[in-house]
C-alpha atoms as a PDB file:
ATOM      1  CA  UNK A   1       0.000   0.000   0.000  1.00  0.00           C
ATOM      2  CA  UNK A   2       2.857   2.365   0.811  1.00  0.00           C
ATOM      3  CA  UNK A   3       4.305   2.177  -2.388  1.00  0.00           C
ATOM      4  CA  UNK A   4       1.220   2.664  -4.279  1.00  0.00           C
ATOM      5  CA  UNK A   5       0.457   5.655  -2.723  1.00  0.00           C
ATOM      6  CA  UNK A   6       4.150   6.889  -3.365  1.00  0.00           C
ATOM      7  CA  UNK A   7       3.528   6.432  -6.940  1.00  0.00           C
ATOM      8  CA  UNK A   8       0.283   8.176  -6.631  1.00  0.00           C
ATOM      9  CA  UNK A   9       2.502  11.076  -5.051  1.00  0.00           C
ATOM     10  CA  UNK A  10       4.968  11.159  -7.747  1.00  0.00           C
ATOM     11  CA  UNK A  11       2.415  10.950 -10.647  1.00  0.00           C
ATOM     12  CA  UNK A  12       0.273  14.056  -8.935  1.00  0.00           C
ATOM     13  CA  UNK A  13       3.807  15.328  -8.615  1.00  0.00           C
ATOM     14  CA  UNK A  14       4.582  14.504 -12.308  1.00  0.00           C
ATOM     15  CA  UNK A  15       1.226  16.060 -13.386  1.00  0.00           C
ATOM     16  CA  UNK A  16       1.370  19.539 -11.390  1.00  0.00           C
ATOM     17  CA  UNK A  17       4.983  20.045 -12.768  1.00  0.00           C
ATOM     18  CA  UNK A  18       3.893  19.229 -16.356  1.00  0.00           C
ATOM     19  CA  UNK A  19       0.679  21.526 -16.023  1.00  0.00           C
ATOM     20  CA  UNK A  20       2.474  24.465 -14.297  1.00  0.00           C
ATOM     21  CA  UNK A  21       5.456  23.916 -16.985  1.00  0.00           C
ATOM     22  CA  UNK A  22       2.629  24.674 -20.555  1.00  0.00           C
ATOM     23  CA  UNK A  23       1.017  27.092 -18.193  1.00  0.00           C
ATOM     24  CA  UNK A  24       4.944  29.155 -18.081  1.00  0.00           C
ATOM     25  CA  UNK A  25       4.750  28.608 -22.219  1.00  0.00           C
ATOM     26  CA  UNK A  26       1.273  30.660 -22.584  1.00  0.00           C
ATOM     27  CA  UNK A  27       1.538  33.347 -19.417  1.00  0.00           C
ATOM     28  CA  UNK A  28       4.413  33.616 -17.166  1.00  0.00           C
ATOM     29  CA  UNK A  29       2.427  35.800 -14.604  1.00  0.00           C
ATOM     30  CA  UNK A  30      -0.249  33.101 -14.378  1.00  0.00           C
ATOM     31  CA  UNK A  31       2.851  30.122 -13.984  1.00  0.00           C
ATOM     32  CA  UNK A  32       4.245  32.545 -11.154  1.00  0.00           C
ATOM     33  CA  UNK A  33       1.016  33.208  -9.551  1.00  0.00           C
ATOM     34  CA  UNK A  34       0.174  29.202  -9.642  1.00  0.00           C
ATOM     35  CA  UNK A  35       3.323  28.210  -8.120  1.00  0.00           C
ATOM     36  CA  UNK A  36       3.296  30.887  -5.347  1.00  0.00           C
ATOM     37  CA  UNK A  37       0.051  30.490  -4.331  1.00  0.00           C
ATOM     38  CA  UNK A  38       0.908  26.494  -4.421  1.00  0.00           C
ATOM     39  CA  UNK A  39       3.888  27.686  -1.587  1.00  0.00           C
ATOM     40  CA  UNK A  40       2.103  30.085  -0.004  1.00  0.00           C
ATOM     41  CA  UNK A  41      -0.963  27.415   0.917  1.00  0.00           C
ATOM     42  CA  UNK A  42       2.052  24.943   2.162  1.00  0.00           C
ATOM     43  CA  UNK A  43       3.269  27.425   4.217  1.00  0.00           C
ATOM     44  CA  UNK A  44       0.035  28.629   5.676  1.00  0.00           C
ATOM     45  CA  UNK A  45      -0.677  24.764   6.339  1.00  0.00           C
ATOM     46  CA  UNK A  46       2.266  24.230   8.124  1.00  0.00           C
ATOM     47  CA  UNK A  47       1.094  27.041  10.656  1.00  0.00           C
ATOM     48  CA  UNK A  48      -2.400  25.576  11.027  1.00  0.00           C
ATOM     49  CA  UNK A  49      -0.674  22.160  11.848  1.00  0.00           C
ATOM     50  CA  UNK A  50       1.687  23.450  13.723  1.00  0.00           C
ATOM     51  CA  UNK A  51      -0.595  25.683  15.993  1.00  0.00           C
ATOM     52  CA  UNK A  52      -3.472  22.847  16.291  1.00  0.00           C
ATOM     53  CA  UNK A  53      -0.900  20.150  17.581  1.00  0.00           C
ATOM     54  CA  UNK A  54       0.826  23.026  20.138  1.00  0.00           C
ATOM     55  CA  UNK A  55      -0.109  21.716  23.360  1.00  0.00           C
ATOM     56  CA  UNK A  56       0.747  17.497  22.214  1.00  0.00           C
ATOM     57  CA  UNK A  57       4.066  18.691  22.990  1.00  0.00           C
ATOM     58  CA  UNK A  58       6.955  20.349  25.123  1.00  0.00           C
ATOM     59  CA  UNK A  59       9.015  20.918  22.370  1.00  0.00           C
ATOM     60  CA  UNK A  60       8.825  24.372  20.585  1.00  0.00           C
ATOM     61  CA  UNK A  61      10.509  23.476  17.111  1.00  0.00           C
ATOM     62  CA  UNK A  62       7.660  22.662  15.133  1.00  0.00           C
ATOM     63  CA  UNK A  63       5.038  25.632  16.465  1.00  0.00           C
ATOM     64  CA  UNK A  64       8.284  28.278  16.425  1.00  0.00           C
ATOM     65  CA  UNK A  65       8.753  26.851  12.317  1.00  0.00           C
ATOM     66  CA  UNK A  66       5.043  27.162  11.826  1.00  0.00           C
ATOM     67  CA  UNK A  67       4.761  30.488  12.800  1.00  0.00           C
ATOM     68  CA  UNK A  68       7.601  31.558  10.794  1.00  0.00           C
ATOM     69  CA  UNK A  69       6.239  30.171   7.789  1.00  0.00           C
ATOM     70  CA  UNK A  70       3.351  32.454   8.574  1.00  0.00           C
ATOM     71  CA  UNK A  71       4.901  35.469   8.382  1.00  0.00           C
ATOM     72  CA  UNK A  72       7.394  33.984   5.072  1.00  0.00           C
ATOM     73  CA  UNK A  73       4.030  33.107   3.565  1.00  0.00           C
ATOM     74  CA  UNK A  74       2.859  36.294   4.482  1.00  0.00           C
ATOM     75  CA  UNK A  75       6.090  38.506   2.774  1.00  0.00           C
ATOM     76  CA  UNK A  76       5.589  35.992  -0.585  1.00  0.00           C
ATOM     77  CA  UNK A  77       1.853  36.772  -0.589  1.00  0.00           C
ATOM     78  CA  UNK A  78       2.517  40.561  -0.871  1.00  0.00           C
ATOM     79  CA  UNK A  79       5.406  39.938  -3.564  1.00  0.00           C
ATOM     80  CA  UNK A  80       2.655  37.589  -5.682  1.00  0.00           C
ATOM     81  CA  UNK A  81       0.091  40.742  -5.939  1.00  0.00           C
ATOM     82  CA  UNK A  82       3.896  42.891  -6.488  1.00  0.00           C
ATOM     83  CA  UNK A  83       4.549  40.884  -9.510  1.00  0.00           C
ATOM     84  CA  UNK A  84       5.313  42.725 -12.478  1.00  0.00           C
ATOM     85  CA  UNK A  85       2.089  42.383 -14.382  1.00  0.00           C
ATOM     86  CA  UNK A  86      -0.220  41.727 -12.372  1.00  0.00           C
ATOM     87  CA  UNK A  87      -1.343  45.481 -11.557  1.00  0.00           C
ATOM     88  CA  UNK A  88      -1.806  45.588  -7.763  1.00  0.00           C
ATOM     89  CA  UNK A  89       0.631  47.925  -7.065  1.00  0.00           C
ATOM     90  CA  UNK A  90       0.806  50.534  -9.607  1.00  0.00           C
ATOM     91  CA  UNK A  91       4.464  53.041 -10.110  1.00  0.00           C
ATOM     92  CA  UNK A  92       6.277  50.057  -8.473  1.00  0.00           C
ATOM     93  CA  UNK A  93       9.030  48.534 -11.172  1.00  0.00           C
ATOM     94  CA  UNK A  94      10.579  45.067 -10.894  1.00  0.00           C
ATOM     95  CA  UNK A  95      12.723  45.441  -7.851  1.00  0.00           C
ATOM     96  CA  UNK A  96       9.238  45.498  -5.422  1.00  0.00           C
ATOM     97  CA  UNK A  97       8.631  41.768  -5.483  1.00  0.00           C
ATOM     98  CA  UNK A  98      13.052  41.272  -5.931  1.00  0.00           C
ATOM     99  CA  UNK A  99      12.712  42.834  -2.565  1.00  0.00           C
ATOM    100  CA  UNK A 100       9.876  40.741  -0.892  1.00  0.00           C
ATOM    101  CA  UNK A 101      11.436  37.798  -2.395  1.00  0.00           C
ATOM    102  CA  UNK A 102      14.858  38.531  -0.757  1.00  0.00           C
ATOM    103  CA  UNK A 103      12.698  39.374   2.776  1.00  0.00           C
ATOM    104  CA  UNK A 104      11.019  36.121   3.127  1.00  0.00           C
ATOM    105  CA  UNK A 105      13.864  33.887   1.986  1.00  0.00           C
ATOM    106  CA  UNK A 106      16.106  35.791   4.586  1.00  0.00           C
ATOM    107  CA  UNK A 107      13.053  35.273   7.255  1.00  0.00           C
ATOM    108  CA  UNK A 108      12.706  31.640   6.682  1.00  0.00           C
ATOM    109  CA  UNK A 109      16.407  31.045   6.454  1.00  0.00           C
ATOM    110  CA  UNK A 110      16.976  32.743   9.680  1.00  0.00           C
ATOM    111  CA  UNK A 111      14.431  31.196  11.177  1.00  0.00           C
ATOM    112  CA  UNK A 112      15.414  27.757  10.525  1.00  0.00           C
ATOM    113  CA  UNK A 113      18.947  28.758  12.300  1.00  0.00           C
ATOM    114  CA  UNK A 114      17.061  29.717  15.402  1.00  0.00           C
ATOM    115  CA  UNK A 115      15.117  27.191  15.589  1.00  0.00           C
ATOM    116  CA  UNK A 116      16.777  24.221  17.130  1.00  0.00           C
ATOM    117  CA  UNK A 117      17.170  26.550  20.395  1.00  0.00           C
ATOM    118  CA  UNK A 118      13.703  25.381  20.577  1.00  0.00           C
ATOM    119  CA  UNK A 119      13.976  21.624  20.323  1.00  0.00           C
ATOM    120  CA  UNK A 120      14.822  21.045  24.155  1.00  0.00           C
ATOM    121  CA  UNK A 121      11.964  24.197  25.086  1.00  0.00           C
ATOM    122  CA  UNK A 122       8.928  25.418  24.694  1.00  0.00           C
ATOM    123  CA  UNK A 123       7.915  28.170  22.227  1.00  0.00           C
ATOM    124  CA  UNK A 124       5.507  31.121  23.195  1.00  0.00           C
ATOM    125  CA  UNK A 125       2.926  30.763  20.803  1.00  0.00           C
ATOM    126  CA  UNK A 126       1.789  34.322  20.989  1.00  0.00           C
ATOM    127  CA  UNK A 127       4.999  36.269  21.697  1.00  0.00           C
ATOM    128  CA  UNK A 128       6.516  34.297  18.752  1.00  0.00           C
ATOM    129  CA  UNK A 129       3.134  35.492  16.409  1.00  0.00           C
ATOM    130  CA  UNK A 130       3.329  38.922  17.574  1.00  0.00           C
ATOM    131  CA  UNK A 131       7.502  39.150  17.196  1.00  0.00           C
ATOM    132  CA  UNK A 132       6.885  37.977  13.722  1.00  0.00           C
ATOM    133  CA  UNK A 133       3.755  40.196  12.979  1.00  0.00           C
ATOM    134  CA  UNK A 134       6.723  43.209  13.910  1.00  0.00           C
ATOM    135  CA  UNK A 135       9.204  41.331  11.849  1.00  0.00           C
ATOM    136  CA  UNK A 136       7.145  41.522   8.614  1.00  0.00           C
ATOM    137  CA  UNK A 137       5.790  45.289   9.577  1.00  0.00           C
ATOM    138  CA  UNK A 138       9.367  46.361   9.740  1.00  0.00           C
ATOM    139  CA  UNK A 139      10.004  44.880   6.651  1.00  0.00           C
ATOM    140  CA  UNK A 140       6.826  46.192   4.328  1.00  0.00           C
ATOM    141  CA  UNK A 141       7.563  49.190   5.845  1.00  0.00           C
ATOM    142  CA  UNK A 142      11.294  49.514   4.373  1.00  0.00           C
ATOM    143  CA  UNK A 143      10.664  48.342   1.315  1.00  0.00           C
ATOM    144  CA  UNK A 144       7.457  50.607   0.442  1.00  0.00           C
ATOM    145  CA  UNK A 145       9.422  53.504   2.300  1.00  0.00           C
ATOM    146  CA  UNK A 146      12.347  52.921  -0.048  1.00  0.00           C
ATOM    147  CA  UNK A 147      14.844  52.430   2.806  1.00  0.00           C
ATOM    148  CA  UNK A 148      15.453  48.200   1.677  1.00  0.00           C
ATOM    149  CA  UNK A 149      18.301  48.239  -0.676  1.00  0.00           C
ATOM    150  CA  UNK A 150      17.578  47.931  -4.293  1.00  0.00           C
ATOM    151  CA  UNK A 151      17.764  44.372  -5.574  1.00  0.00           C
ATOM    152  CA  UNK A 152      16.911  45.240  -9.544  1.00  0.00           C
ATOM    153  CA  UNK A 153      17.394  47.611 -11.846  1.00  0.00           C
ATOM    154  CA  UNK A 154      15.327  47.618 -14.873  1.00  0.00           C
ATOM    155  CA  UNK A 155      17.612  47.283 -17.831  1.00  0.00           C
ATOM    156  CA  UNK A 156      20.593  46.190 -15.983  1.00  0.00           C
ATOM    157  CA  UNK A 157      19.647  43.690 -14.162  1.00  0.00           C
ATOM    158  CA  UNK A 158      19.876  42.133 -10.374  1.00  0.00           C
ATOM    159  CA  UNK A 159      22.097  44.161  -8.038  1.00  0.00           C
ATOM    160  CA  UNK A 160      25.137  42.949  -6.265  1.00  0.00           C
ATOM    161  CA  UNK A 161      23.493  42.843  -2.952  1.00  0.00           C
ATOM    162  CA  UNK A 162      20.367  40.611  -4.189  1.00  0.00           C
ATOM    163  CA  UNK A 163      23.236  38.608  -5.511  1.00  0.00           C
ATOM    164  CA  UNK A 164      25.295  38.448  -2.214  1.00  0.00           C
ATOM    165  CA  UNK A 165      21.907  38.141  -0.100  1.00  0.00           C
ATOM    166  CA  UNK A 166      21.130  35.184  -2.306  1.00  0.00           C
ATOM    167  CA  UNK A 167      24.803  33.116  -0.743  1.00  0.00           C
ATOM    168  CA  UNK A 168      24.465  34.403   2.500  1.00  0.00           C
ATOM    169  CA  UNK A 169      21.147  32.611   2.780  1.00  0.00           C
ATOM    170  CA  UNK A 170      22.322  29.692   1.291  1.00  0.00           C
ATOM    171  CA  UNK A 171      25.310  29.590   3.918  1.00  0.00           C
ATOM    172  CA  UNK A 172      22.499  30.480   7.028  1.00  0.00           C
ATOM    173  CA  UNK A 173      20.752  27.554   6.043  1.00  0.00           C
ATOM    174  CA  UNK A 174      23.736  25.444   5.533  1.00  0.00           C
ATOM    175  CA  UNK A 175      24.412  26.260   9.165  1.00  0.00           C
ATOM    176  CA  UNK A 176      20.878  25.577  10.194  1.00  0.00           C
ATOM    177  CA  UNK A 177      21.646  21.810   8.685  1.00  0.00           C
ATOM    178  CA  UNK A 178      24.568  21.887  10.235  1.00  0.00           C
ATOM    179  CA  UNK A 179      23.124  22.724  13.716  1.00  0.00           C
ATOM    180  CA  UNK A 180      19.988  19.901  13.042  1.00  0.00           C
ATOM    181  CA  UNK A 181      22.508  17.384  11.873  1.00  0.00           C
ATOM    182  CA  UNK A 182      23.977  17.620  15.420  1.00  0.00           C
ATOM    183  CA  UNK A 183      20.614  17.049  17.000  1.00  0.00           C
ATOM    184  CA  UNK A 184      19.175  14.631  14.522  1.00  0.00           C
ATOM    185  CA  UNK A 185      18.874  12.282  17.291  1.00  0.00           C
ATOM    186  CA  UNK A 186      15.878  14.673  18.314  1.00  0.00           C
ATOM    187  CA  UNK A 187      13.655  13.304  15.300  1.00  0.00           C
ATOM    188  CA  UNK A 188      12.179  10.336  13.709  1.00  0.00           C
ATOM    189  CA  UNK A 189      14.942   9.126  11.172  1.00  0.00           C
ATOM    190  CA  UNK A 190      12.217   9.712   8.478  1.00  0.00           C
ATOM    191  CA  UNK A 191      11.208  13.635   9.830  1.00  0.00           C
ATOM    192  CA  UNK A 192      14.858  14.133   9.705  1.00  0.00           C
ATOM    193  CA  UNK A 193      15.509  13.205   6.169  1.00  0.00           C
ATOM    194  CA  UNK A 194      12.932  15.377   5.284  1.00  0.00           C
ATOM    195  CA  UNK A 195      13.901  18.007   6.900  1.00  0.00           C
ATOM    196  CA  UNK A 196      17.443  17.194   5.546  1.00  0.00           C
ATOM    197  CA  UNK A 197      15.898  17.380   2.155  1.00  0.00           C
ATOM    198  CA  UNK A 198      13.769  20.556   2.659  1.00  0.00           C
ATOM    199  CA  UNK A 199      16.810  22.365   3.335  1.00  0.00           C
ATOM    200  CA  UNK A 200      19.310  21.028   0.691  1.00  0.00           C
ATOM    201  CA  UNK A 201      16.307  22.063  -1.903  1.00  0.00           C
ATOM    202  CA  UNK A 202      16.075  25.213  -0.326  1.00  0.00           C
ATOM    203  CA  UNK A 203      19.535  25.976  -0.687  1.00  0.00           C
ATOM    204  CA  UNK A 204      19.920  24.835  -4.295  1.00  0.00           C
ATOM    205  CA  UNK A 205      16.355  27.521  -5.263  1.00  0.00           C
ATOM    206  CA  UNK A 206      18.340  29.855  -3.752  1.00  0.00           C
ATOM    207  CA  UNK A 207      21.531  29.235  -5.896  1.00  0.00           C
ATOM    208  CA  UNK A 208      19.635  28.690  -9.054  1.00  0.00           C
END
């Protein structure tokens, strides 16, 4: 049965990445808006797990992850509607969304290096909700101020900092592996390969 419903996995898996692939050939705004919203739903579902199962458990990882997948959702929700295209923010160019991309990658990659603090205590579900509410105000509140540095140029291209931003986030989250790879103990062997593999795709998004 288990192996069935792999291949059942892989062939919805198959299918989504063939359908979102034509969809890039015919409008690249609708492929970017599909995929998105595909990551943003993940991410918002990883809260609402995370903050259902909260009390099953002393250990703060999970909820503390959850939450920060909120507010990374949150930051690629805004940069979705930013998209050049799609109309929602009018006299912004191409580096708005550069910007809220850069944001929530350097949220969730920060956050995955804090969080195995939490995997021997508990997490404060509502101090952790409203540091990262302030977290993403701060940040919306740069970039639409003009005070984030510029991560694109229209006409020349992606700036060196978007480009420097882009390895220092793949090194934070090399460290966060780093860090969980010392405590692997702490999970199932099967939660920690797929956290193991979360991160290693992470890092090679980022690079690509």
């Amino acid at each position: 049965l288990g192996s069935r419903e792999q291949l059942g996995g892989l062939l919805a898996a198959g299918l989504l990445l063939g359908g979102l692939a034509i969809t890039s050939l015919s409008s690249y705004p609708l492929f970017h808006s599909l995929a998105e919203v595909f990551s943003i739903l993940v991410a918002f579902g990883a809260f609402m797990i995370a903050w259902d199962t909260r009390r099953l458990t002393d250990i703060g990882f999970f909820l503390f992850l959850g939450i920060a997948a909120l507010a990374a959702g949150g930051l690629d929700l805004v940069h979705t509607l930013a998209y050049k295209g799609m109309g929602v923010f009018p006299g912004y160019d191409a580096d708005l969304p550069t910007q809220l991309w850069i944001a929530a990658r350097a949220l969730q990659a920060v956050s995955f290096l804090v969080a195995p603090w939490f995997l021997a205590r508990r997490c404060s579900p509502w101090r952790a909700l409203l540091a990262y509410a302030a977290i993403d105000t701060l940040v919306l509140v740069a970039i639409f101020s003009g005070r984030f540095p510029t991560c694109f140029v229209e006409g020349v291209g992606l700036t060196r900092f978007k480009v420097v931003s882009e390895y220092v986030i793949s090194g934070i989250l090399l460290a966060a592996l780093g860090l969980l790879a010392r405590q692997r103990q702490a999970f199932p062997p099967h939660v920690w390969r797929l956290l193991r593999g979360s991160l290693l795709l992470t890092v090679g998004s980022e690079l690509a």
